[in-house]
Protein backbone atom coordinates (compact mmCIF):
# COMPACT_ATOMS: atom_id res chain seq x y z
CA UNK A 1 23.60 -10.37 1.96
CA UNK A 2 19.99 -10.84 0.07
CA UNK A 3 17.52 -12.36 2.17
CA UNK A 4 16.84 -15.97 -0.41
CA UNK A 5 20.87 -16.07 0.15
CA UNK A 6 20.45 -16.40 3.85
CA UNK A 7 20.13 -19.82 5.61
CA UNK A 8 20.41 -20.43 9.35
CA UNK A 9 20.29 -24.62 8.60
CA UNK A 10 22.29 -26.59 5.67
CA UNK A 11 19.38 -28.97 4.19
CA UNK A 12 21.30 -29.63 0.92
CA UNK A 13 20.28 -32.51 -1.16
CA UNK A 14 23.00 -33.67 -2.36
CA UNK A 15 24.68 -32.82 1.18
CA UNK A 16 22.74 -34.76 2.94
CA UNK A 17 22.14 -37.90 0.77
CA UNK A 18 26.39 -38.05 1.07
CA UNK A 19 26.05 -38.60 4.95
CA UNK A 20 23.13 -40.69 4.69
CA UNK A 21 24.42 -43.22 2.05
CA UNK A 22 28.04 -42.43 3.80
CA UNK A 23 26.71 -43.87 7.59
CA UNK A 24 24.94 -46.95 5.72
CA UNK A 25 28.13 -48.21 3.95
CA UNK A 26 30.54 -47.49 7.38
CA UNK A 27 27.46 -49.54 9.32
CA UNK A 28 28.40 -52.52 6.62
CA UNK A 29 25.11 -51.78 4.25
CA UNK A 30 25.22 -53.69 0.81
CA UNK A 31 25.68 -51.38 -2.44
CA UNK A 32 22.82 -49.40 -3.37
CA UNK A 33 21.17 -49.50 -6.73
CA UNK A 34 18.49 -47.39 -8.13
CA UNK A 35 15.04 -48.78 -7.01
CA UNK A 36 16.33 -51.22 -4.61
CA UNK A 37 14.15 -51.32 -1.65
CA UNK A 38 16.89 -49.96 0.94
CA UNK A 39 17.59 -47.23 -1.48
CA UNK A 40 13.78 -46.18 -1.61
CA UNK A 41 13.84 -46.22 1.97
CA UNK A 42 16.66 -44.15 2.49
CA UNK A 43 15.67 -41.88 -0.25
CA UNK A 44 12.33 -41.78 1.67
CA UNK A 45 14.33 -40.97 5.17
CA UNK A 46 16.22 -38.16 3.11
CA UNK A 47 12.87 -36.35 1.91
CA UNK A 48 11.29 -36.47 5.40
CA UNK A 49 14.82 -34.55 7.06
CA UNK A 50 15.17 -32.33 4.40
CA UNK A 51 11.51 -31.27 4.85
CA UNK A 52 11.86 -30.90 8.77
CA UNK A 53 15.47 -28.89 8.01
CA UNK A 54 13.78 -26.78 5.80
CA UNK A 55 10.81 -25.71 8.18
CA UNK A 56 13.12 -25.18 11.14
CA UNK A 57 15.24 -22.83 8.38
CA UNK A 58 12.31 -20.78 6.96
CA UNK A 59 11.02 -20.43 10.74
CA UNK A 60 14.29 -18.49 12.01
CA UNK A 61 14.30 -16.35 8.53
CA UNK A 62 10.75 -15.39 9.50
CA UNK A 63 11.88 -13.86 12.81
CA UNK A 64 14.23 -11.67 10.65
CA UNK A 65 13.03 -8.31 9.45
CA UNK A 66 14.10 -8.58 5.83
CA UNK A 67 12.82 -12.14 5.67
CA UNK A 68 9.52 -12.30 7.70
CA UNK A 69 5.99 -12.10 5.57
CA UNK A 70 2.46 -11.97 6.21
CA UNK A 71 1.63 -12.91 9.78
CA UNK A 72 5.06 -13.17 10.44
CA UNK A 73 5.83 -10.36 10.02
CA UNK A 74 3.35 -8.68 12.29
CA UNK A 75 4.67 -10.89 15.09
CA UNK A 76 7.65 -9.11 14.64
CA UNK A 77 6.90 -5.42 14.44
CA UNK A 78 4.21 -6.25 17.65
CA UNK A 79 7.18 -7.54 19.57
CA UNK A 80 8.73 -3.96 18.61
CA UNK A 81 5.61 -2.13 19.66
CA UNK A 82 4.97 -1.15 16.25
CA UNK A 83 1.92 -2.64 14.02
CA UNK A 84 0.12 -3.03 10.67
CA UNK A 85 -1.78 -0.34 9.68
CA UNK A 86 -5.23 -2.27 9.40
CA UNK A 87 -7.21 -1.74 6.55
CA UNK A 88 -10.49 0.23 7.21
CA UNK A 89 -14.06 1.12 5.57
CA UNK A 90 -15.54 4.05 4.15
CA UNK A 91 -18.08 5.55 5.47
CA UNK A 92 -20.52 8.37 4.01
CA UNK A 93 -23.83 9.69 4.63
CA UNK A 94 -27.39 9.12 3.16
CA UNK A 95 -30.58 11.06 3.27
CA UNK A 96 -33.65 8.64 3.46
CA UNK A 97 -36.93 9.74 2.30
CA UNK A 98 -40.01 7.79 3.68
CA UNK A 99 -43.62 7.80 2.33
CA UNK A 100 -46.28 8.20 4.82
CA UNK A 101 -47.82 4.54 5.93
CA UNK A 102 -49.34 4.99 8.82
CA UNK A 103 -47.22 2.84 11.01
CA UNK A 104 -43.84 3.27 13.20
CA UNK A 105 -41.31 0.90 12.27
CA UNK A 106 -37.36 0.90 13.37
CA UNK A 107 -34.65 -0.64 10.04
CA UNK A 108 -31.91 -1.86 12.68
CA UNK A 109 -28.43 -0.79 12.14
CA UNK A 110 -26.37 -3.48 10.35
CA UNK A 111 -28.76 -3.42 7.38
CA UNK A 112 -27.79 -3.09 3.91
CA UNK A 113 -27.68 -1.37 1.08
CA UNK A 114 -26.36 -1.08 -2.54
CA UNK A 115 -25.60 1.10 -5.10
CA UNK A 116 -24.52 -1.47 -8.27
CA UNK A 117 -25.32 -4.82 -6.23
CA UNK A 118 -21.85 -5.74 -5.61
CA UNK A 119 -20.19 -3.30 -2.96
CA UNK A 120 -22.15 -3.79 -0.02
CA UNK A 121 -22.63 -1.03 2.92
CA UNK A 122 -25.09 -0.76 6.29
CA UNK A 123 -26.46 1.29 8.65
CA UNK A 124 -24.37 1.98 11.52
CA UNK A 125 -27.55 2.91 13.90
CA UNK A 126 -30.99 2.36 13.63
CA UNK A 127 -33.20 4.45 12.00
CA UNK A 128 -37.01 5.25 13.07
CA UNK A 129 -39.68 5.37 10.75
CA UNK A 130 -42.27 7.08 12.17
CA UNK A 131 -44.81 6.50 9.85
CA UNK A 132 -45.68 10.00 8.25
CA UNK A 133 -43.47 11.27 5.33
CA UNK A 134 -40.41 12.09 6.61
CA UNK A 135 -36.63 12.15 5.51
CA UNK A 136 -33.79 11.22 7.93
CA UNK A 137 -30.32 12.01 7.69
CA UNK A 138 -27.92 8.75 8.89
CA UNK A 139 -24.35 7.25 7.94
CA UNK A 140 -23.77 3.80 6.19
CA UNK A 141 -20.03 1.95 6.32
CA UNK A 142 -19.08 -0.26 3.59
CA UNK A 143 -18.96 -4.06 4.47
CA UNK A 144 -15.82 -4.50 4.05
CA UNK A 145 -12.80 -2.84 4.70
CA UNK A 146 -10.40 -1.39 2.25
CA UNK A 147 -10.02 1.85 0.04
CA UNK A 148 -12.36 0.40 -2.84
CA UNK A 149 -15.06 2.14 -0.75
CA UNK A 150 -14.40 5.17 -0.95
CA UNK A 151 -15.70 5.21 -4.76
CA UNK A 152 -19.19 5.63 -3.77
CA UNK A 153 -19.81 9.26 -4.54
CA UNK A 154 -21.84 11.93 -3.58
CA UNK A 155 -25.83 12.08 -4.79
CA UNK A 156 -25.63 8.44 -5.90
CA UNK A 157 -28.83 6.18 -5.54
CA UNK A 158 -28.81 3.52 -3.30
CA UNK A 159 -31.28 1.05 -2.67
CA UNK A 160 -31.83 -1.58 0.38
CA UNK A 161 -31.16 -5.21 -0.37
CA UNK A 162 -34.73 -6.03 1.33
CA UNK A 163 -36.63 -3.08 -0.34
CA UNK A 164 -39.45 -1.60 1.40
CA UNK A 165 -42.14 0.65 -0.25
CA UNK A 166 -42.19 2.92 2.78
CA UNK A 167 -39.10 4.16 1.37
CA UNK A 168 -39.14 6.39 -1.67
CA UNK A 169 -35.74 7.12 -2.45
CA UNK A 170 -31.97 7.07 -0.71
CA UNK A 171 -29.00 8.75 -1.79
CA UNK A 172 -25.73 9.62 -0.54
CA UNK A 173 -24.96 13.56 0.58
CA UNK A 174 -21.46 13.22 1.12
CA UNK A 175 -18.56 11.14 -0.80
CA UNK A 176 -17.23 8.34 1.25
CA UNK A 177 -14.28 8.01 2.75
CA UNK A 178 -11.81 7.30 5.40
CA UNK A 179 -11.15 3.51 3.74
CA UNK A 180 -7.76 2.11 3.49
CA UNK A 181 -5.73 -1.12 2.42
CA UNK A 182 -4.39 -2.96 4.72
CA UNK A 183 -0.11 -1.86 4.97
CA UNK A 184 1.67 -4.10 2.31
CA UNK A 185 4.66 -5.89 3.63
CA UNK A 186 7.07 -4.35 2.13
CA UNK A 187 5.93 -0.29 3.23
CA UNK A 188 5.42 -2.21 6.73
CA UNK A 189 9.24 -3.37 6.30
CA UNK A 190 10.02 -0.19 6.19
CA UNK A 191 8.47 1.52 8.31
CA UNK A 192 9.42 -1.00 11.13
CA UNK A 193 12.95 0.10 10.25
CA UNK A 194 12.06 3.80 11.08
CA UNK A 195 9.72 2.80 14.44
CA UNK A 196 12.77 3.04 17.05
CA UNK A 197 12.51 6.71 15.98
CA UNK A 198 8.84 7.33 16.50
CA UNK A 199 9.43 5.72 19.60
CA UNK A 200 10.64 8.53 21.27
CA UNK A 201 8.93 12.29 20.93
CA UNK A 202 9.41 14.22 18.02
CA UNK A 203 11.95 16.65 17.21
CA UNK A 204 14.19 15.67 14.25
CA UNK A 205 12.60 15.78 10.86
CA UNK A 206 13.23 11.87 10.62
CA UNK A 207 11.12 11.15 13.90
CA UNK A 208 7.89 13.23 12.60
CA UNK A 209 7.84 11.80 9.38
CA UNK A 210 7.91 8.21 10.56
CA UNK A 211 4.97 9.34 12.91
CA UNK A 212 3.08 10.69 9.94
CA UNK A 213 3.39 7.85 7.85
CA UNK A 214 2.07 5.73 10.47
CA UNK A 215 -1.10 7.39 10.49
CA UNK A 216 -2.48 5.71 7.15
CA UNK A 217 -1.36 3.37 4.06
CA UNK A 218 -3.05 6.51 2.17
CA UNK A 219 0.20 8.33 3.02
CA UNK A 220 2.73 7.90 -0.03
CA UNK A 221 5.47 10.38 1.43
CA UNK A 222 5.90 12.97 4.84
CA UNK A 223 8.45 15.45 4.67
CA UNK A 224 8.93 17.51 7.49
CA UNK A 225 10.91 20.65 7.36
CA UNK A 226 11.28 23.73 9.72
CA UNK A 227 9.00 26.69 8.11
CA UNK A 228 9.83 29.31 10.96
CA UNK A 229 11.13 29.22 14.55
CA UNK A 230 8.97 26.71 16.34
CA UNK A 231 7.05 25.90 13.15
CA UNK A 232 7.04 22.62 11.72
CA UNK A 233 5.81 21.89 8.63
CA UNK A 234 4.38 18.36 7.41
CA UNK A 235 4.35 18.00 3.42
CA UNK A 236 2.55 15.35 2.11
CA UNK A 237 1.71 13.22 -1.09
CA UNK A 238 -1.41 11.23 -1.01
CA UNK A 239 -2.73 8.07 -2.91
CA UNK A 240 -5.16 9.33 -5.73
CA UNK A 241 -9.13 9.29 -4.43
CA UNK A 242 -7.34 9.71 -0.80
CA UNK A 243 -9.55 12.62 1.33
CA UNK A 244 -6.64 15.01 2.31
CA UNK A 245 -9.01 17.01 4.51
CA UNK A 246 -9.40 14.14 6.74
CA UNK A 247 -6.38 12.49 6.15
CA UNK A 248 -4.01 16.37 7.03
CA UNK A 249 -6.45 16.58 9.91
CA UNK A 250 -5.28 12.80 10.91
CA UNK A 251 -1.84 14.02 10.77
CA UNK A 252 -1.43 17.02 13.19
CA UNK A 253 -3.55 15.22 15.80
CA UNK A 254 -1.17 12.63 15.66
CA UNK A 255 1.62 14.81 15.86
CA UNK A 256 0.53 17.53 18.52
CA UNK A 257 0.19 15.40 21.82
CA UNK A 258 1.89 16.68 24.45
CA UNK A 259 3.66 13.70 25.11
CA UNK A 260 4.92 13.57 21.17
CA UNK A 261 5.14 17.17 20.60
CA UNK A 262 8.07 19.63 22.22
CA UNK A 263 6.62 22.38 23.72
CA UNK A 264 8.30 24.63 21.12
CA UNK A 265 6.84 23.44 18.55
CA UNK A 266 3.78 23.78 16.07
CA UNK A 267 2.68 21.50 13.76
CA UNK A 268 1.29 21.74 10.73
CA UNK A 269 0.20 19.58 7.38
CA UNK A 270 -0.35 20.29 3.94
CA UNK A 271 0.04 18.39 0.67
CA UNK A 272 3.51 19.21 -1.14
CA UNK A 273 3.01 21.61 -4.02
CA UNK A 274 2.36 19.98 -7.42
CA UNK A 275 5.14 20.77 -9.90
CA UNK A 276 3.63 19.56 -13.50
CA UNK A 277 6.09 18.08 -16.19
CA UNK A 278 5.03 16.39 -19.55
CA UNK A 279 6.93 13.60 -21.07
CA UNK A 280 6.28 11.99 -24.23
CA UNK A 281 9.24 9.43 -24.49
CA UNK A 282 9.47 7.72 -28.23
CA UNK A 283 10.86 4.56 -28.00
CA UNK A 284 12.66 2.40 -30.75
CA UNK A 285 13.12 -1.43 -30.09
CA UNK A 286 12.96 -4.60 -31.88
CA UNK A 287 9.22 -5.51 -32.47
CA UNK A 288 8.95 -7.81 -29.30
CA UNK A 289 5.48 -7.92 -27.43
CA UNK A 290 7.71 -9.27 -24.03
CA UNK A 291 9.94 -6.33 -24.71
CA UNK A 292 6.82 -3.82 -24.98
CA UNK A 293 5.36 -5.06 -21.90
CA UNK A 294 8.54 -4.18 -20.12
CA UNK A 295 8.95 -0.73 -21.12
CA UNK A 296 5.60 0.18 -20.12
CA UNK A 297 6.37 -1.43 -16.81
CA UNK A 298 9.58 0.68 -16.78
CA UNK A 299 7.52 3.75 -17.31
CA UNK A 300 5.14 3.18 -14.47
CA UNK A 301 7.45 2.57 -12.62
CA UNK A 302 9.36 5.37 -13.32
CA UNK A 303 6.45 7.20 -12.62
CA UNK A 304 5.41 5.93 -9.03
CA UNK A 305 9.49 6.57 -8.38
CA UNK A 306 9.36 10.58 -9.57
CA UNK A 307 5.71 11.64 -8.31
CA UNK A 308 5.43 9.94 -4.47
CA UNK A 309 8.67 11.50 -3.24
CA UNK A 310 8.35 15.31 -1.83
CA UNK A 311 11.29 17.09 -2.95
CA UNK A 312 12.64 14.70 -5.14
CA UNK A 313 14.22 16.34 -8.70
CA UNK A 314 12.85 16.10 -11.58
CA UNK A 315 15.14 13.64 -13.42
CA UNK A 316 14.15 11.71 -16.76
CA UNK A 317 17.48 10.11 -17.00
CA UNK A 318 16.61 7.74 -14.73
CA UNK A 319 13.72 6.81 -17.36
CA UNK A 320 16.20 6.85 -20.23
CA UNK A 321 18.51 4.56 -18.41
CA UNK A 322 16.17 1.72 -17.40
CA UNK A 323 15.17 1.90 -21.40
CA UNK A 324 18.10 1.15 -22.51
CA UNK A 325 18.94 -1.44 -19.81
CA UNK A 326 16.16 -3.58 -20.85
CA UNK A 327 17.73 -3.83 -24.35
CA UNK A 328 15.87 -0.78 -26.41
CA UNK A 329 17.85 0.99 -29.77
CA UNK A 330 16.95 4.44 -29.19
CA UNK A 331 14.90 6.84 -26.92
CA UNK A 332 13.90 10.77 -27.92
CA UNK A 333 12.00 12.79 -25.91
CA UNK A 334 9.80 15.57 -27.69
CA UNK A 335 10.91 19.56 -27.51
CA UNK A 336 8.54 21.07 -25.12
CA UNK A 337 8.59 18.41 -22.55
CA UNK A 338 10.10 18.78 -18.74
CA UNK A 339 9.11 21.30 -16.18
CA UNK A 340 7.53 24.58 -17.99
CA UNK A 341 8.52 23.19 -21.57
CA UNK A 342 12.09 23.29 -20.23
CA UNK A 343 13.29 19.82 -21.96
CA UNK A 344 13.36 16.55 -20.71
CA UNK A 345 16.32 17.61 -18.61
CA UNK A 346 17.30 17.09 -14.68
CA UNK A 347 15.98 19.85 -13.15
CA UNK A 348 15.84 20.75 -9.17
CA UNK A 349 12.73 21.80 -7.24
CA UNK A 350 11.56 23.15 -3.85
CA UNK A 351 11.97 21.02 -0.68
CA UNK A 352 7.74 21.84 -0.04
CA UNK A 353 7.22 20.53 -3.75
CA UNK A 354 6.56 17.21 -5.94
CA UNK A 355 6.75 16.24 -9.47
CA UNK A 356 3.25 15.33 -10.71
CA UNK A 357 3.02 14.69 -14.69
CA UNK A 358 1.76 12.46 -17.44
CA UNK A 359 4.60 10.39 -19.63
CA UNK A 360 3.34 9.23 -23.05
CA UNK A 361 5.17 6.28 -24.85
CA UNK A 362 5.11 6.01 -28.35
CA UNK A 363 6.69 2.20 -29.58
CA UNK A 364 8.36 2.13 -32.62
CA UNK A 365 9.07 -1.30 -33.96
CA UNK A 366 12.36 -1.96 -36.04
């Protein structure tokens, strides 16, 4: 049963507007007429039950899994023990070089800086001037939390929002990183589904990939597979911009405590092998600007549904098919696409690898 198809209380209209009108005539009540004052007020009592039946309704779907949002949600997975995956802020580090001015002077931690004026980030300690020429060596975190940080790259020019002309120049010396969305609901959902497993230590493939995944929103897909006796293997796919140094790191420690891990075992993450294809998918439909929208949709998402699954086959027929489902005359794929040039055909890859590719449309109007 879909969730909007669920309902734990009956708050029909028409339903309920029967019983009302029903218990006024049994009680002796005149007939009712449209605008008459009784009908008003009835109509009035109907829209205030309704309304209270309706709240009581949407407040037991939102202590169901497949129909809680938002902060409802999160009540749920915390009364499972399992949690949102909070959204964090990047964090890099600057080199700050002073002039000489003859006086000592501490910039406390907390103030900012810029590099285009918008994207905000501080100091997270304080740093002493001394008051000769010097150049110090500190880390700044970005305002606010969230993977939009993590743009700021390394040897850009930043400059303090209250300028000082001690300082003659700062610029970053590492890219930033380590910031992350906040879970979306729906990867959340899911992974609530596969918490009972991570609940317990590892072992089965299932269990360590629900533990990886938990680590960060960053985390697209964890496959884990058995590389040698005692060896475990984590394979991963990673959001674009996402630092897999830190992130692989993340991983194995979360995966190697001796109260996860069995003592057999030794863990291990990588990123999945990249297996290129090409696509360049000509597509003939009637000349509808609704209908173009939707087969670029298709395509991305397509896309997101071949390259963020380790493992997964290669398999443009799934492209083909939403085409023609939303209502297109005629889809060709050029020679030389696919895996290698191979064609545009399903083809099967390693368990350690991903599809990773570019698909061009070209519309043709009829």
């Amino acid at each position: 049963m879909a969730t909007n198809d669920l309902h734990f209380v009956n708050y029909n209209l028409k339903t309920f507007w029967n019983k009302i009108t029903g218990a006024y005539y049994e009680a002796g009540g005149d007939p009712l007429y449209p605008g008459n004052e009784i009908e008003m007020l009835l109509r009035a009592v109907l829209s205030i039950g309704v309304a209270i039946f309706a709240d009581v309704d949407a407040a037991m779907l939102m202590d169901t899994l497949d129909g809680a949002q938002g902060i409802f949600l999160d009540i749920y997975g915390g009364k499972r023990g399992c949690y949102r995956i909070q959204a964090t802020p990047a964090k890099t580090d600057i080199r700050i070089v002073f002039r000489a001015t003859g006086y000592a002077k501490t910039i406390p931690a907390g103030t900012e800086l810029t590099a285009d004026g918008v994207v905000l980030y501080h100091l997270t300690e304080d740093v002493e001037q001394t008051g000769v020429a010097q150049t110090v060596e500190t880390t700044i975190e970005c305002s606010q939390a969230g993977a939009f940080g993590n743009a700021l790259a390394n040897g850009t020019q930043m400059q303090f929002i209250n300028g000082s002309s001690a300082i003659y120049s700062v610029y970053t010396i590492t890219d930033a990183e380590g910031g992350q969305d906040e879970e979306k609901d729906d990867d959340y959902r899911e992974r609530i589904h596969l918490y009972g497993l991570a609940a317990v230590t590892t072992g089965p493939s299932s269990v360590y990939e629900s533990a990886a995944m938990a680590v960060s929103t960053q985390i697209l897909d964890a496959k884990a597979l058995r590389d040698d006796d005692g060896e475990v293997g984590i394979y991963l796919i990673l959001e674009d911009g996402a630092s897999s140094a830190s992130l692989i790191a993340a991983v194995e420690s979360a995966l190697s405590p001796v109260y996860k891990r069995p003592l057999t075992d030794h863990v291990t993450a990588m990123l999945a092998t990249d297996v290129a294809y090409t696509l360049h998918c000509k597509v003939w439909y009637q000349g509808n600007l609704n209908l173009a929208d939707a087969i670029t949709e298709a395509k991305d998402e397509y896309k997101a549904w071949q390259d963020n699954t380790v493992g997964r086959a290669f398999n443009p027929d799934k492209l083909t098919a939403a085409l023609y489902t939303l209502g297109v005359e005629r889809v060709q794929y050029q020679a030389g696409d696919g895996i290698d040039g191979a064609g545009a055909v399903y083809t099967e890859i390693g368990v350690r690898e991903r599809c990773v590719g570019t698909i061009t449309l070209e519309l043709v109007t009829t």
